[in-house]
PDB file of N, CA and C in Angstrom:
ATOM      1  N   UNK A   1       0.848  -1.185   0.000  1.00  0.00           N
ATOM      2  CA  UNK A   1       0.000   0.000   0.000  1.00  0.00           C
ATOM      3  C   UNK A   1       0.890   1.245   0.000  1.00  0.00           C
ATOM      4  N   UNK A   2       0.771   2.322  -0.445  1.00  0.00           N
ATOM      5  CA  UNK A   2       0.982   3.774  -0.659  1.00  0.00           C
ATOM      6  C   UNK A   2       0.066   4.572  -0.331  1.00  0.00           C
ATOM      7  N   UNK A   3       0.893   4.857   0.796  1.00  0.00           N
ATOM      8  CA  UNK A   3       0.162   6.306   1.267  1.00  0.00           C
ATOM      9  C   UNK A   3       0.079   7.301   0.472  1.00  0.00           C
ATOM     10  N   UNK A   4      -0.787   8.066   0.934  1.00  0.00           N
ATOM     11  CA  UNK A   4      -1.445   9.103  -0.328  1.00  0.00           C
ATOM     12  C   UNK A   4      -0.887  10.689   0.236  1.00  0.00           C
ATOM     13  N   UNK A   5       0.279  10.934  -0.341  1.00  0.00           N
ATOM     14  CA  UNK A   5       0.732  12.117  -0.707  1.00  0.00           C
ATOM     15  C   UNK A   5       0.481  12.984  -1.650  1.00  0.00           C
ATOM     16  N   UNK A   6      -0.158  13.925  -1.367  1.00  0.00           N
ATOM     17  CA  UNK A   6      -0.566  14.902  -2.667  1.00  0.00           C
ATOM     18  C   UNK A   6       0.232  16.154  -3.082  1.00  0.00           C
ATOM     19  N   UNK A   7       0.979  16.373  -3.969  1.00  0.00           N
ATOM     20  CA  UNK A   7       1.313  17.330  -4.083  1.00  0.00           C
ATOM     21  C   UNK A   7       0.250  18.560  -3.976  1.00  0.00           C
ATOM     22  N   UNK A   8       1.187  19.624  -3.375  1.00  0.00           N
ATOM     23  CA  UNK A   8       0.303  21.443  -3.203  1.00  0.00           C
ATOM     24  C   UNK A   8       1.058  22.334  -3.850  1.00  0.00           C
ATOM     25  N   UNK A   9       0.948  23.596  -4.014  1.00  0.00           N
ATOM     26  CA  UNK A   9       0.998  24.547  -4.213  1.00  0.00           C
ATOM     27  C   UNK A   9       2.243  25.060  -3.602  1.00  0.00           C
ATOM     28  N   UNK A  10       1.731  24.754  -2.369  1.00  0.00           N
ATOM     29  CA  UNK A  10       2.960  25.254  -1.156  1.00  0.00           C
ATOM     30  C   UNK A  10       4.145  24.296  -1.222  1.00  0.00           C
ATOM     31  N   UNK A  11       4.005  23.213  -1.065  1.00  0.00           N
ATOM     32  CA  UNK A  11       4.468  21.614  -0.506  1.00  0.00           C
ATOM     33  C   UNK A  11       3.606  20.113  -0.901  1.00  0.00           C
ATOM     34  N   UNK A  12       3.957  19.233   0.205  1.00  0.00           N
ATOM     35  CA  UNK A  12       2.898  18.032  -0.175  1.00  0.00           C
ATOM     36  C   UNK A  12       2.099  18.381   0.926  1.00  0.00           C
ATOM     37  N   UNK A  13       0.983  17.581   0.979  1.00  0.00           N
ATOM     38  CA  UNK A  13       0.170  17.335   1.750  1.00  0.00           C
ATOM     39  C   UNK A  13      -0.315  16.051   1.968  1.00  0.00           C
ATOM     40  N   UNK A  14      -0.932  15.427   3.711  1.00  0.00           N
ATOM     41  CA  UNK A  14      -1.150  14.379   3.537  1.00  0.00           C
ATOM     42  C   UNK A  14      -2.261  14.725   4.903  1.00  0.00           C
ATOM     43  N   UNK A  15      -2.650  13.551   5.532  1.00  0.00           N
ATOM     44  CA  UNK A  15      -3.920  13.627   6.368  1.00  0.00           C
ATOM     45  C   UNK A  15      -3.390  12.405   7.486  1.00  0.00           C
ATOM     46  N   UNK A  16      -3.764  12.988   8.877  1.00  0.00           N
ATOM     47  CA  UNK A  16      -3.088  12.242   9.988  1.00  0.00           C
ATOM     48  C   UNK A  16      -4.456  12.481  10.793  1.00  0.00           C
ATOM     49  N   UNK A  17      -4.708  11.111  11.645  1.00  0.00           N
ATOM     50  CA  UNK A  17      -5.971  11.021  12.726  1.00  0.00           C
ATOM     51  C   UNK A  17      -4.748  10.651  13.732  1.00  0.00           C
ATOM     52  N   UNK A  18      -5.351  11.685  14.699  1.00  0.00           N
ATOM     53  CA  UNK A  18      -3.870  11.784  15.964  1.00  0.00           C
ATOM     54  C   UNK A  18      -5.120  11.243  16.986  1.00  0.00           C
ATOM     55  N   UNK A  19      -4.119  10.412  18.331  1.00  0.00           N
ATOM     56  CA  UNK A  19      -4.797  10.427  19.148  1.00  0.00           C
ATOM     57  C   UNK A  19      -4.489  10.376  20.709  1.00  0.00           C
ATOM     58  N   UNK A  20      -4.437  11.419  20.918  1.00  0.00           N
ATOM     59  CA  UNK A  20      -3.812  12.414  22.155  1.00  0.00           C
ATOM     60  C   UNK A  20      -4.280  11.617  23.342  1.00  0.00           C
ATOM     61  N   UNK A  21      -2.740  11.987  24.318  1.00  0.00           N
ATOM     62  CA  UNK A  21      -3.175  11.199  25.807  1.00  0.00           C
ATOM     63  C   UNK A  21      -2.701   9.666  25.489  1.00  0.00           C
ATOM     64  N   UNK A  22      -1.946   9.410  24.702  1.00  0.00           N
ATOM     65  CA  UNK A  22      -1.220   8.409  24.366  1.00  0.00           C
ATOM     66  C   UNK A  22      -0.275   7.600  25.354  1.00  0.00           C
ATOM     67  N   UNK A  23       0.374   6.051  25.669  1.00  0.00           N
ATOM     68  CA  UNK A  23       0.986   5.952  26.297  1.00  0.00           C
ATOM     69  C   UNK A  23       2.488   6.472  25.900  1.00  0.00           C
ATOM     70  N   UNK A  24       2.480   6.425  24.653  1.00  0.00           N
ATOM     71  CA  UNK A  24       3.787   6.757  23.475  1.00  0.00           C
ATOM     72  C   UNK A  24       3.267   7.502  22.334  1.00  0.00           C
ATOM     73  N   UNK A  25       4.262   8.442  21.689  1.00  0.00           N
ATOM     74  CA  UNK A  25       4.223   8.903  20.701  1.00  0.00           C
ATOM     75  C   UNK A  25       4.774   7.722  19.393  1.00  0.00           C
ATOM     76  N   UNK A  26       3.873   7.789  18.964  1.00  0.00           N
ATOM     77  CA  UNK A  26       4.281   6.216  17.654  1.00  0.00           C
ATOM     78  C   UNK A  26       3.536   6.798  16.386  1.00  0.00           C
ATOM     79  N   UNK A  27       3.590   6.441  15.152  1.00  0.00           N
ATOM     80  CA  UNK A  27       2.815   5.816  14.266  1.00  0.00           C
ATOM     81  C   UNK A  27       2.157   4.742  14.587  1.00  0.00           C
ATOM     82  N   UNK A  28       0.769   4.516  14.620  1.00  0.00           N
ATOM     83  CA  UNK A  28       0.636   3.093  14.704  1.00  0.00           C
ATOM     84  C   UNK A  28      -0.728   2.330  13.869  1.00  0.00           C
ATOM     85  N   UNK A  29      -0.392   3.354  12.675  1.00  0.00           N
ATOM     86  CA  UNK A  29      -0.935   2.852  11.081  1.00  0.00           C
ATOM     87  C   UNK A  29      -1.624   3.936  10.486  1.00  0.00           C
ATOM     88  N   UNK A  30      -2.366   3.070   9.765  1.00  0.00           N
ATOM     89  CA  UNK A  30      -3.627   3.841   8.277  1.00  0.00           C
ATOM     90  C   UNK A  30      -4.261   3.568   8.866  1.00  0.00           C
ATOM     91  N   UNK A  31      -5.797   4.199   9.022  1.00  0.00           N
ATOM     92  CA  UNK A  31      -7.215   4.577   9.099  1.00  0.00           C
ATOM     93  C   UNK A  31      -7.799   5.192   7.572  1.00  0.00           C
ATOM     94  N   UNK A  32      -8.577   3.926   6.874  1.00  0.00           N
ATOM     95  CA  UNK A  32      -8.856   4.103   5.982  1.00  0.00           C
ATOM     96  C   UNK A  32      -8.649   3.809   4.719  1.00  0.00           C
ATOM     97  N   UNK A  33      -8.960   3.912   3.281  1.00  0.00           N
ATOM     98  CA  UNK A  33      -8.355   3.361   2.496  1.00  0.00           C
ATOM     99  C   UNK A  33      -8.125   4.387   1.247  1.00  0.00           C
ATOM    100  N   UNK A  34      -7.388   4.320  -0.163  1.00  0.00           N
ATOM    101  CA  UNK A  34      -7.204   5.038  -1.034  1.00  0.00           C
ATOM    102  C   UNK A  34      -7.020   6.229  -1.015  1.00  0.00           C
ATOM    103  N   UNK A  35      -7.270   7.539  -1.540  1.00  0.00           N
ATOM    104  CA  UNK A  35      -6.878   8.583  -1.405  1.00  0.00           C
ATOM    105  C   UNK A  35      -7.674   9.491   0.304  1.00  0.00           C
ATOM    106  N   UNK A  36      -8.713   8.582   0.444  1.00  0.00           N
ATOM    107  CA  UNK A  36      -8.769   9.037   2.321  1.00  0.00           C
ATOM    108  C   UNK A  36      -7.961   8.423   3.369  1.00  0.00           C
ATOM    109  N   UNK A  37      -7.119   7.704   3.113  1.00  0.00           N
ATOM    110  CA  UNK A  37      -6.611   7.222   3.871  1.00  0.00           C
ATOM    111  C   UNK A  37      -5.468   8.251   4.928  1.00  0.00           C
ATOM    112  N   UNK A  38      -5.617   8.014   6.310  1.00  0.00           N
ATOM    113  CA  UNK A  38      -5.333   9.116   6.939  1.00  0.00           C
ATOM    114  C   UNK A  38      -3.680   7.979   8.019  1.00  0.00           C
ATOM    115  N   UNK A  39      -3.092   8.956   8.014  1.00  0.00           N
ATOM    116  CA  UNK A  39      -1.639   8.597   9.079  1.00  0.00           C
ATOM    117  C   UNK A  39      -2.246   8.209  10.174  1.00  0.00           C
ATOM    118  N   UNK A  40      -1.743   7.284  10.978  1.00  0.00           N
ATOM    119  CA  UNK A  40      -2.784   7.436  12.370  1.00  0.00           C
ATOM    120  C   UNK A  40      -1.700   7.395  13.147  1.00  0.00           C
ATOM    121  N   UNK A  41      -1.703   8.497  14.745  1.00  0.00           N
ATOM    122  CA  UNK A  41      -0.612   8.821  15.071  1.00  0.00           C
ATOM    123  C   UNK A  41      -0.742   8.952  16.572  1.00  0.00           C
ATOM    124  N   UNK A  42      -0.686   8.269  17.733  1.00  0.00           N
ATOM    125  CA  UNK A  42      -0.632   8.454  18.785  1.00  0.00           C
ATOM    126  C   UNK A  42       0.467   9.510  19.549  1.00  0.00           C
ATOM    127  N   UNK A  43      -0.349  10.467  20.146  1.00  0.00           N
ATOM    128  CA  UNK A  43       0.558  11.221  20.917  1.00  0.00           C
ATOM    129  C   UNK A  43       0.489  11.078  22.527  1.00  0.00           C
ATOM    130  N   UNK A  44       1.427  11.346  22.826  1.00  0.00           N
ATOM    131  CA  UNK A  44       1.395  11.428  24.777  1.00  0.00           C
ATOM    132  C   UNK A  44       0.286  12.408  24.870  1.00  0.00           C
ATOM    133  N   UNK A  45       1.069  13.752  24.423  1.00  0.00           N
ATOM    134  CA  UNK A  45       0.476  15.125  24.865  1.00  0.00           C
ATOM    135  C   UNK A  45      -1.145  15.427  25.045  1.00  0.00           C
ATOM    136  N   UNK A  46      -1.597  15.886  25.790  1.00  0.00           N
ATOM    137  CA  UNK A  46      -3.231  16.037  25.773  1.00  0.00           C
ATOM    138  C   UNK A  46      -3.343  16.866  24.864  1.00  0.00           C
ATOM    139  N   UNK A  47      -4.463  17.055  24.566  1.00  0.00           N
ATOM    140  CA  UNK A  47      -5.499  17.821  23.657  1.00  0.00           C
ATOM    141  C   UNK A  47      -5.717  19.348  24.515  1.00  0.00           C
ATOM    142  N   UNK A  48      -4.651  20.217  24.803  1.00  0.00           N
ATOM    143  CA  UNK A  48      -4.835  21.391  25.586  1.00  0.00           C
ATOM    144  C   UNK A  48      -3.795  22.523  25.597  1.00  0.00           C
ATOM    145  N   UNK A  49      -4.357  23.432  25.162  1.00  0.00           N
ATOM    146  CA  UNK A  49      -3.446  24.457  24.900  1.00  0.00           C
ATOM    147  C   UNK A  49      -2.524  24.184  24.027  1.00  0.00           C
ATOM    148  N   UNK A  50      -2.849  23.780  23.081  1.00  0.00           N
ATOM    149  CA  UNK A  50      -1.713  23.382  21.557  1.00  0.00           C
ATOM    150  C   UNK A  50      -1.023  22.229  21.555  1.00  0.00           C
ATOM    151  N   UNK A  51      -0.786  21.399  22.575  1.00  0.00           N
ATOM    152  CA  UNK A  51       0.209  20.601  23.404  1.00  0.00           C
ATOM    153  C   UNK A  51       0.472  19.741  22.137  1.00  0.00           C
ATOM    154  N   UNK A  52      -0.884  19.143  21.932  1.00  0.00           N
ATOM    155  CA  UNK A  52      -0.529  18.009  21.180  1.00  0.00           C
ATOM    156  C   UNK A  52      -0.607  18.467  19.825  1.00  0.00           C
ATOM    157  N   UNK A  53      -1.375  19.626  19.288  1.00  0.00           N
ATOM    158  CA  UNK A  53      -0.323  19.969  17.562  1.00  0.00           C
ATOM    159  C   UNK A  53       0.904  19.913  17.819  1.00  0.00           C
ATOM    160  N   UNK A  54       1.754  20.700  18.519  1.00  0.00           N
ATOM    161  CA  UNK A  54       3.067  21.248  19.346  1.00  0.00           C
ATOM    162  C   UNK A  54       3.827  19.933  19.271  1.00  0.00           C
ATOM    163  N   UNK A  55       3.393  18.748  19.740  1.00  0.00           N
ATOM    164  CA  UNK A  55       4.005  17.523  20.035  1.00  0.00           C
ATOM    165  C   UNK A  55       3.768  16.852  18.517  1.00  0.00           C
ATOM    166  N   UNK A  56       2.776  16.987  17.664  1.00  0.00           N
ATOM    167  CA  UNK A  56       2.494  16.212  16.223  1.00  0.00           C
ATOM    168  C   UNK A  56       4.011  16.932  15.467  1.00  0.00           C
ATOM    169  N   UNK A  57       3.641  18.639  15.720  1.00  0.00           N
ATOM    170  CA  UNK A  57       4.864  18.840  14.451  1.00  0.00           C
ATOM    171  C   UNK A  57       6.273  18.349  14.534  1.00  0.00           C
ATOM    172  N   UNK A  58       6.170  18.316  16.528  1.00  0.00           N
ATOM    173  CA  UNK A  58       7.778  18.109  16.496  1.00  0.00           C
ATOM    174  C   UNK A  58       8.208  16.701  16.114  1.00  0.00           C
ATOM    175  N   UNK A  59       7.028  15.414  15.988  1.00  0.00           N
ATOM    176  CA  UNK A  59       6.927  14.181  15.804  1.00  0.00           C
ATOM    177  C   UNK A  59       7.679  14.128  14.392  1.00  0.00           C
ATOM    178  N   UNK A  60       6.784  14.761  13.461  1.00  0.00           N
ATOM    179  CA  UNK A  60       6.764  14.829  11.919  1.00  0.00           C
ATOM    180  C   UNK A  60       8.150  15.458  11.779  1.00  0.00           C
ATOM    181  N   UNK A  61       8.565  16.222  12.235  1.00  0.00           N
ATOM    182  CA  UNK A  61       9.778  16.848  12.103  1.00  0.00           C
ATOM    183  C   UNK A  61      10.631  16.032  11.887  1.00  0.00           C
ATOM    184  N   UNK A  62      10.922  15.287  13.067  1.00  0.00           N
ATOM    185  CA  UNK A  62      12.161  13.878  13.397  1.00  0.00           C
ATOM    186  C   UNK A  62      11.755  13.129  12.281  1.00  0.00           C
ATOM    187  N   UNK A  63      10.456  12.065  12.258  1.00  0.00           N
ATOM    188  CA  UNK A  63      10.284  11.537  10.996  1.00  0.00           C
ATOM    189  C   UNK A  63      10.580  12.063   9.672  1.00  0.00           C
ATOM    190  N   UNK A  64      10.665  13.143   9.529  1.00  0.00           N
ATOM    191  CA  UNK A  64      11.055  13.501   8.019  1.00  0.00           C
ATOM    192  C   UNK A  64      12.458  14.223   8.013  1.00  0.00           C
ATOM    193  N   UNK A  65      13.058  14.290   9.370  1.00  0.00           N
ATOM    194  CA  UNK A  65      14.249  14.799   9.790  1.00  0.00           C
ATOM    195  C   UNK A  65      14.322  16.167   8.557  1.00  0.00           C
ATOM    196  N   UNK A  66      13.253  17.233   9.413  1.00  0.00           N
ATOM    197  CA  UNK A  66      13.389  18.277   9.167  1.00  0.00           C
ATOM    198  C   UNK A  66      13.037  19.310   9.994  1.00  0.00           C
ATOM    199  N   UNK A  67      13.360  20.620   9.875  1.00  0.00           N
ATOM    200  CA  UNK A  67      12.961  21.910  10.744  1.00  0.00           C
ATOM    201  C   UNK A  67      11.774  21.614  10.874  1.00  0.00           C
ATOM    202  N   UNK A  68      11.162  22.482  12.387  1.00  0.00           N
ATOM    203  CA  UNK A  68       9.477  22.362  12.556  1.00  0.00           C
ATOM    204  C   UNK A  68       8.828  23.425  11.466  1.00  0.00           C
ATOM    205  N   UNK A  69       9.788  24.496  11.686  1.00  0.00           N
ATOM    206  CA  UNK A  69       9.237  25.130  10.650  1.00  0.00           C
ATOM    207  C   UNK A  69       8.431  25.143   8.749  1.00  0.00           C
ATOM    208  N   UNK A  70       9.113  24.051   8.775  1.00  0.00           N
ATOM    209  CA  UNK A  70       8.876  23.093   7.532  1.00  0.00           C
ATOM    210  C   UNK A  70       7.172  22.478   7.997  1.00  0.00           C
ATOM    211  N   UNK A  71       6.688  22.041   8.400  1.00  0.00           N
ATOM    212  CA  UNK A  71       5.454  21.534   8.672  1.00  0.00           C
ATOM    213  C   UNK A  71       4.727  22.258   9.598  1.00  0.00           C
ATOM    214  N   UNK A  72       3.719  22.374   8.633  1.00  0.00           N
ATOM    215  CA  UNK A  72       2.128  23.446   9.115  1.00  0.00           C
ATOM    216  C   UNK A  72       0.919  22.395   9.315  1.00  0.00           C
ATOM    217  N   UNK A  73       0.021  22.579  10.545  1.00  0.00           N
ATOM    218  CA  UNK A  73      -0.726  21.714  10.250  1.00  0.00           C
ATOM    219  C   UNK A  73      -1.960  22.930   9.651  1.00  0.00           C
ATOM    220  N   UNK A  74      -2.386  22.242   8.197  1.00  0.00           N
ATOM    221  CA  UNK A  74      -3.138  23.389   7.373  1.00  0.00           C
ATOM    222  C   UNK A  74      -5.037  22.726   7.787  1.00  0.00           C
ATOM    223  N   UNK A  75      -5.212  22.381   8.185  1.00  0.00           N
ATOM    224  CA  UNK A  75      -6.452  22.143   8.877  1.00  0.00           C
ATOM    225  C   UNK A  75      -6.884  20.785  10.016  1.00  0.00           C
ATOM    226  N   UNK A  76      -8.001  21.262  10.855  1.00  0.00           N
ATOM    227  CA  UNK A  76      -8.433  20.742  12.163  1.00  0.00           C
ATOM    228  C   UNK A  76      -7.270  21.053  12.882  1.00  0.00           C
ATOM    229  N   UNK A  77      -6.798  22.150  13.585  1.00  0.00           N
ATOM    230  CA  UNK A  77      -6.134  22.480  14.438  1.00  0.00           C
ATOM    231  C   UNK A  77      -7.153  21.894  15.652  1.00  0.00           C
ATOM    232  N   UNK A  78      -8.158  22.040  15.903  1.00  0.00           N
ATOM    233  CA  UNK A  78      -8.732  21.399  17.178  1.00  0.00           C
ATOM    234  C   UNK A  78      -9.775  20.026  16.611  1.00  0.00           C
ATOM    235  N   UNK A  79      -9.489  19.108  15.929  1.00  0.00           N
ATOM    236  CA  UNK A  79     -10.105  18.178  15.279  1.00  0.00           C
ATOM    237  C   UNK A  79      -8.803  16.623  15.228  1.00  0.00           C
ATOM    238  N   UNK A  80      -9.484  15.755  15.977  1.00  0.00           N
ATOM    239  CA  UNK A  80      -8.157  14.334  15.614  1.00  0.00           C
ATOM    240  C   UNK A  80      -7.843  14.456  13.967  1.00  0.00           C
ATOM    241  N   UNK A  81      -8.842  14.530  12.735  1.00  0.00           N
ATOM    242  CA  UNK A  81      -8.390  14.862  11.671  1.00  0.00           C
ATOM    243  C   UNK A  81      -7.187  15.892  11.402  1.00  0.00           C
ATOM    244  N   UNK A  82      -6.550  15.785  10.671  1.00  0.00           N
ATOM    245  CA  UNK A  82      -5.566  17.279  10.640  1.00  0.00           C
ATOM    246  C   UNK A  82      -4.627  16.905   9.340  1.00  0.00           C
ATOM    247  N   UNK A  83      -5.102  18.449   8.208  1.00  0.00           N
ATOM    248  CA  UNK A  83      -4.364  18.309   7.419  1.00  0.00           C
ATOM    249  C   UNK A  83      -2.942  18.987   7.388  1.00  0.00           C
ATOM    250  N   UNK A  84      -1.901  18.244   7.021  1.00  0.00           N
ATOM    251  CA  UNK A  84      -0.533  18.527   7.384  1.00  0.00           C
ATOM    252  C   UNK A  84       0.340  19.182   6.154  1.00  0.00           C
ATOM    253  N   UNK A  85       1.191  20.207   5.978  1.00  0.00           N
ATOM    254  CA  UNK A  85       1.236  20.490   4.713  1.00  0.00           C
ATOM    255  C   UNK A  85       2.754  20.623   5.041  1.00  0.00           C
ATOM    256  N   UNK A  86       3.806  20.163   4.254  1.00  0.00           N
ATOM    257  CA  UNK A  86       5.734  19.867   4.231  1.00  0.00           C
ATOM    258  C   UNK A  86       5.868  20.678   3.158  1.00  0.00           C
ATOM    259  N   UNK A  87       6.404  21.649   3.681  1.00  0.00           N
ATOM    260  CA  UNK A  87       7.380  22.508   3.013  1.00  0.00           C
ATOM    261  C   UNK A  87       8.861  21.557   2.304  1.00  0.00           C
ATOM    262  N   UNK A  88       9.593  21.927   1.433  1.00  0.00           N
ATOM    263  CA  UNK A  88      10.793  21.629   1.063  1.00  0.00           C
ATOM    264  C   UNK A  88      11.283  20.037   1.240  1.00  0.00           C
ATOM    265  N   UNK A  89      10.364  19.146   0.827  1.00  0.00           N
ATOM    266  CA  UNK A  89      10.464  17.834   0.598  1.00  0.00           C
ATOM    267  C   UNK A  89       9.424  17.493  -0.481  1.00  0.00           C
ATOM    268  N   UNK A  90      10.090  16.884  -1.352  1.00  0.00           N
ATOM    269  CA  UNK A  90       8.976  16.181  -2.414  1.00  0.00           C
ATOM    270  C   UNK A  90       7.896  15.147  -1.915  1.00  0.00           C
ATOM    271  N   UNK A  91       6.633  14.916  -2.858  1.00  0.00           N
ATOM    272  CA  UNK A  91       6.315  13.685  -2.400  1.00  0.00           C
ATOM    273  C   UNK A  91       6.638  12.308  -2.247  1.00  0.00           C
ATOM    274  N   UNK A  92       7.449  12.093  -2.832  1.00  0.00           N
ATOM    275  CA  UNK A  92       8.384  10.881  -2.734  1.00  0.00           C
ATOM    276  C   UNK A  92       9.131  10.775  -1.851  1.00  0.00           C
ATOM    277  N   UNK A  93      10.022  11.971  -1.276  1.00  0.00           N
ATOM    278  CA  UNK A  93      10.232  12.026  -0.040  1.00  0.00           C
ATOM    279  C   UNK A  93      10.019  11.367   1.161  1.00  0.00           C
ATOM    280  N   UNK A  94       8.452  11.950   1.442  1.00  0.00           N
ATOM    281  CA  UNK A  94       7.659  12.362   2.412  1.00  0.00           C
ATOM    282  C   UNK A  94       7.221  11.249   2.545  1.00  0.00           C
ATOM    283  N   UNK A  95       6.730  10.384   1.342  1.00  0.00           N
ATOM    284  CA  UNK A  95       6.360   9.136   1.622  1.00  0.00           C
ATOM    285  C   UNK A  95       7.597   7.846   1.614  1.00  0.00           C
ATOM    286  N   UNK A  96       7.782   7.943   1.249  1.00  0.00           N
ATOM    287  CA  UNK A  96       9.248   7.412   1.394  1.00  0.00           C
ATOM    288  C   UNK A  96       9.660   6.931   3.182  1.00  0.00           C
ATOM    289  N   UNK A  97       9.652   8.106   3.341  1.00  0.00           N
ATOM    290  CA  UNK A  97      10.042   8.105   5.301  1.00  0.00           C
ATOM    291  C   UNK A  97       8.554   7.503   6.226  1.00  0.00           C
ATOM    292  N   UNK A  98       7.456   7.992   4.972  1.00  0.00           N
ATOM    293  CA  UNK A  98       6.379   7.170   5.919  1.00  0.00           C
ATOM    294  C   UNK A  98       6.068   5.899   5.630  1.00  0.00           C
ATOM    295  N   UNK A  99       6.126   5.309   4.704  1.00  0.00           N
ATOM    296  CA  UNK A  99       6.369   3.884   4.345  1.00  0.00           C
ATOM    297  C   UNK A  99       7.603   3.180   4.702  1.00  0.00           C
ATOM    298  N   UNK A 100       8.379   3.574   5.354  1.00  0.00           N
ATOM    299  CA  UNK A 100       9.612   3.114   6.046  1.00  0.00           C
ATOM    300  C   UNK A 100       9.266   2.862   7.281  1.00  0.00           C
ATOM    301  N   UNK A 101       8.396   3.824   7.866  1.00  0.00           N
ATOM    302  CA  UNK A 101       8.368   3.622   8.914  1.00  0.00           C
ATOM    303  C   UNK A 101       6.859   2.497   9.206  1.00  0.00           C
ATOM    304  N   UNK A 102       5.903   2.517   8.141  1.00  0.00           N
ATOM    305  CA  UNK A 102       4.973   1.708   8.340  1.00  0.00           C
ATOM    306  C   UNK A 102       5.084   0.525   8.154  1.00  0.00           C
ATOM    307  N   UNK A 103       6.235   0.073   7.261  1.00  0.00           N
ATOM    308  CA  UNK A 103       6.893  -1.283   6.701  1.00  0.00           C
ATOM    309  C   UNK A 103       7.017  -1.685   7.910  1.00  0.00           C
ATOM    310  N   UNK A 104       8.025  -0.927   9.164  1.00  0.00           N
ATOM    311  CA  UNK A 104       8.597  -1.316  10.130  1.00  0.00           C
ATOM    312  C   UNK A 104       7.300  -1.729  11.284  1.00  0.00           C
ATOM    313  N   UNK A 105       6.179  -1.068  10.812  1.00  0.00           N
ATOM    314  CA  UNK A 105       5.085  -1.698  11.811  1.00  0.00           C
ATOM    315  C   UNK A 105       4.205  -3.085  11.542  1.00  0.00           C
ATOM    316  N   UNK A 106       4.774  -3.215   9.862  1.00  0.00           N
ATOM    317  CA  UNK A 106       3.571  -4.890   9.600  1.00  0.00           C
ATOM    318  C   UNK A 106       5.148  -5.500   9.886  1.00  0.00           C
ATOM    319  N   UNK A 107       6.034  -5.377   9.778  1.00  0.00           N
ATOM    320  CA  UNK A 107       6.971  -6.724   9.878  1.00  0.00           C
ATOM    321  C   UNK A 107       6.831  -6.823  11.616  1.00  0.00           C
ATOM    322  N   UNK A 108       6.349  -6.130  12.551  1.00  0.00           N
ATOM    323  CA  UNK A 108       6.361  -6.013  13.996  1.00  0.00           C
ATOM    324  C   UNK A 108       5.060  -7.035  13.828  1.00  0.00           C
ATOM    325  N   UNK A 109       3.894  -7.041  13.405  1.00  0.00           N
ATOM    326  CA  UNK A 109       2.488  -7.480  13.855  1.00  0.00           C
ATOM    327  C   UNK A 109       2.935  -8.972  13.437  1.00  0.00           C
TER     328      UNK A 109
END
């Protein structure tokens, strides 16, 4: 499977269902299928006072081993949905590092 990276205007874009209050910050799959198919992303941080966007970008950051500044989340700032938009990485990139890292979760199951 291939995650669905879309190229933008700005950057790529892709779609992550976070879910805050986590025991760990992980990937820990897809929710969904074909071009809805969304990142699914456990965070520690609660859902309060930015904590856990704050904790998503710095997540995405390391995973794509780039500046935070590089990743905006471009919608549902207060919604588990949230669209994510990467500055200065292609889509091949972007998916690239996320299929690396999801590979690493079916060879775990």
């Amino acid at each position: 499977m291939v995650f669905p990276v879309r190229v933008a205007q700005e950057g790529v874009r892709f779609t992550v269902r976070v879910t805050p209050r986590a025991s760990r910050t992980a990937i820990i799959g897809v929710v969904g299928a074909g071009d809805e198919a969304a990142l699914k992303i456990a965070l520690r941080a609660p859902p309060v006072e930015g904590r856990a966007n704050a904790a998503l970008i710095d997540f995405l950051a390391d995973l794509l081993g780039m500046p935070r500044s590089a990743i905006e989340i471009r919608g549902g700032q207060h919604a588990r949905s949230k669209a994510i938009l990467v500055r200065g990485r292609s889509a091949g990139d972007v998916s690239a590092a996320i299929e690396k890292t999801l590979a690493a979760i079916r060879q775990g199951d």
